[in-house]
C-alpha atoms as a PDB file:
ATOM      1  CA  UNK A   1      -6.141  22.300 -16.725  1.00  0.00           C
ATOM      2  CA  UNK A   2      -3.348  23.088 -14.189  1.00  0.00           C
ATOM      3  CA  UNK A   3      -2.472  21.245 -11.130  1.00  0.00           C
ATOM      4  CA  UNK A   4      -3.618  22.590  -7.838  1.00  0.00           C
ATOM      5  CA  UNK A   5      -0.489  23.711  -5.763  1.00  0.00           C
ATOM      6  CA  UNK A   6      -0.261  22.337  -1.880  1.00  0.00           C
ATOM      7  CA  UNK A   7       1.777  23.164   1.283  1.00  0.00           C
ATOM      8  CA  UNK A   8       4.117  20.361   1.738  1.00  0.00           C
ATOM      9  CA  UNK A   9       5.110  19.524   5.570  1.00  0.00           C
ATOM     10  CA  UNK A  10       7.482  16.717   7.243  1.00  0.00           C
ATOM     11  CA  UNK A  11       6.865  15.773  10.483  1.00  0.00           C
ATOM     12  CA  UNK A  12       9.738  16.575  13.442  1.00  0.00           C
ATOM     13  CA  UNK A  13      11.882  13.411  13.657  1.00  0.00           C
ATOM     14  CA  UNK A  14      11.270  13.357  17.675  1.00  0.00           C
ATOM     15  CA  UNK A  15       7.374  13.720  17.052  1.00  0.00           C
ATOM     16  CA  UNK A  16       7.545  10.557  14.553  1.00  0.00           C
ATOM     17  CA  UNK A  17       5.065   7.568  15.841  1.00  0.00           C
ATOM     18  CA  UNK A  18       6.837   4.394  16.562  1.00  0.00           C
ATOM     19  CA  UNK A  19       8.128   2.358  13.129  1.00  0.00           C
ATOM     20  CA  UNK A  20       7.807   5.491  11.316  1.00  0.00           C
ATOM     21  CA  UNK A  21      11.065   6.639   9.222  1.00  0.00           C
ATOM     22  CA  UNK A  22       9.155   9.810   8.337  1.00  0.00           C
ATOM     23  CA  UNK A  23       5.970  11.462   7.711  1.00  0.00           C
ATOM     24  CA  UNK A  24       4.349  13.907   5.193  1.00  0.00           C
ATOM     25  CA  UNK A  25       0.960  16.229   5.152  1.00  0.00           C
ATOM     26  CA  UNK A  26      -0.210  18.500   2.440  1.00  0.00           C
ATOM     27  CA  UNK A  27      -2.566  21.314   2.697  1.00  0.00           C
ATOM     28  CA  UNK A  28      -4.287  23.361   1.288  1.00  0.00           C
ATOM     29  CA  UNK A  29      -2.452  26.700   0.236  1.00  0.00           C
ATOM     30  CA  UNK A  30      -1.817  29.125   4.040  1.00  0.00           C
ATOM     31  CA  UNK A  31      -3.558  26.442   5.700  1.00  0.00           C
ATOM     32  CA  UNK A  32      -1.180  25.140   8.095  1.00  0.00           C
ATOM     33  CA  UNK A  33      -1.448  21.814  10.075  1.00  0.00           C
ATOM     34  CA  UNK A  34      -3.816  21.674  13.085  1.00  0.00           C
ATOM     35  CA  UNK A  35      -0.319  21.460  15.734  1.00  0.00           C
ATOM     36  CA  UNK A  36       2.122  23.103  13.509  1.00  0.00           C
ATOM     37  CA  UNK A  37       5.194  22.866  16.248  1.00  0.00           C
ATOM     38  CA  UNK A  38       5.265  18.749  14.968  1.00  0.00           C
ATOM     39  CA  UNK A  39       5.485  19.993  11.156  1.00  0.00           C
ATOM     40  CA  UNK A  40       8.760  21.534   9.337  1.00  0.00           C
ATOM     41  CA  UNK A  41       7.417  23.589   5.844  1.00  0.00           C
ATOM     42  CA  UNK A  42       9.630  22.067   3.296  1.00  0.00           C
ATOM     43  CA  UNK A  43       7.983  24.358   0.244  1.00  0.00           C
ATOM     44  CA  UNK A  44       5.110  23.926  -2.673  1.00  0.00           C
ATOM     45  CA  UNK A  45       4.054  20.952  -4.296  1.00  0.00           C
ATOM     46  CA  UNK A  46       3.317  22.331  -7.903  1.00  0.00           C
ATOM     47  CA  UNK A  47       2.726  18.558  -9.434  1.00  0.00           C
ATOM     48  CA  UNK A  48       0.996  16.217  -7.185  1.00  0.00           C
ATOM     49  CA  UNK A  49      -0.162  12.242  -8.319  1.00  0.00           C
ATOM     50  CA  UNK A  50      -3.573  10.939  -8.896  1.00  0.00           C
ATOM     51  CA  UNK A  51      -3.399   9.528  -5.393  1.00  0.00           C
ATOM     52  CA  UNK A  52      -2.469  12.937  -3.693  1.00  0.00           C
ATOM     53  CA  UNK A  53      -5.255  15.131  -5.524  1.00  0.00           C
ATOM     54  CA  UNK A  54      -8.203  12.323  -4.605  1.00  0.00           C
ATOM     55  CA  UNK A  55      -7.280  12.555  -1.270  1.00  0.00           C
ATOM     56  CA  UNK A  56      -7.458  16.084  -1.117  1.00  0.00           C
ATOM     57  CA  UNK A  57     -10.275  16.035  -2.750  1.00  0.00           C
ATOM     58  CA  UNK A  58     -11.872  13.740  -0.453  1.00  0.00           C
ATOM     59  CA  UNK A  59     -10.444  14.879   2.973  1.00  0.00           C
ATOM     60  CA  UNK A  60      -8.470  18.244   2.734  1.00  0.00           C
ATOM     61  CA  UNK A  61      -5.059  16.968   3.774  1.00  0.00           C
ATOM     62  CA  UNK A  62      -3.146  14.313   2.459  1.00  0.00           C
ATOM     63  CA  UNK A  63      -1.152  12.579   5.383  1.00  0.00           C
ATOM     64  CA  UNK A  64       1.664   9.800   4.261  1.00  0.00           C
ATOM     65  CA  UNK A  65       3.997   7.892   6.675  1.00  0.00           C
ATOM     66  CA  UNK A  66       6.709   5.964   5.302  1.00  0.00           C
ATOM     67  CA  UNK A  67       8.034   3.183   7.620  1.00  0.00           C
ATOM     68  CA  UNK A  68      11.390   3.377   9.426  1.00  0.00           C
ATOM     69  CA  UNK A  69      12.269  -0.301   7.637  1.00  0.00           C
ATOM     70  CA  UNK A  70      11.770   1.196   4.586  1.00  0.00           C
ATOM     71  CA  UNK A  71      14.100   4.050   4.680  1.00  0.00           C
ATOM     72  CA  UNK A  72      16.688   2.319   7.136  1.00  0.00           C
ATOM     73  CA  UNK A  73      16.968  -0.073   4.117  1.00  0.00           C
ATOM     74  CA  UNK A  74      17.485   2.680   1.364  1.00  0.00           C
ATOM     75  CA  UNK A  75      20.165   4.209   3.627  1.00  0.00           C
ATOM     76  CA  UNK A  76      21.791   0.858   4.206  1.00  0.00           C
ATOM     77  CA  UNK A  77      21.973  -0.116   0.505  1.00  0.00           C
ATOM     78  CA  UNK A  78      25.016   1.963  -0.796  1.00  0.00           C
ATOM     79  CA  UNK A  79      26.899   0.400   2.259  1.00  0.00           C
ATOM     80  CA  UNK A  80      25.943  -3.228   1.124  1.00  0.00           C
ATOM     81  CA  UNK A  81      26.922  -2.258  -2.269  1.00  0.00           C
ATOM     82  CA  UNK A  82      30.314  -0.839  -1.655  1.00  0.00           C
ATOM     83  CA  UNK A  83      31.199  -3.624   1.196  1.00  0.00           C
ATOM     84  CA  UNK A  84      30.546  -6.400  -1.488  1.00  0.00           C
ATOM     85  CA  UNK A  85      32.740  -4.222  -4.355  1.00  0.00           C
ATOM     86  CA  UNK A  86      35.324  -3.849  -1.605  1.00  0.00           C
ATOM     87  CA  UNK A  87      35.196  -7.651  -0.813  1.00  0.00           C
ATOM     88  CA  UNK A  88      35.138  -8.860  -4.666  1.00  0.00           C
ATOM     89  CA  UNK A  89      38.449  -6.098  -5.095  1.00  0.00           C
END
């Protein structure tokens, strides 16, 4: 059996909740989000998880925020990494 295929969107960065670093929806194929001005189409999601396809199932949509501590820490790691190669140099 073949995946389904959903519309993958990203929320505007000055439409993002408080805390949040970014947010995600998927829909179902041409069916945009409800207020599509907060959304940016960033293309097909051919493979999804377990996770993504029950939710779907379940609901329609699949909405996922991922916390601004989260991806303020990924983006600070390489920096933390290089300071303490440049201090051990």
């Amino acid at each position: 059996m073949r995946d389904p295929v959903y519309d993958l969107y990203q929320m505007k960065a000055d439409r993002l909740p408080a805390g949040v670093g970014s947010a995600w929806l998927r829909t179902k194929l041409d069916q945009p989000p409800p207020v599509a001005d907060d959304w940016i189409f960033v293309g097909k999601e051919r493979h999804p998880s377990k996770w993504t396809r029950a939710e779907m199932q379940e609901k329609g949509s699949c909405y996922r925020e991922i916390p601004a501590w989260l991806t303020t820490r990924r983006a600070a790691a390489p920096k933390a990494v290089m300071t303490a190669e440049l201090a051990a140099s």
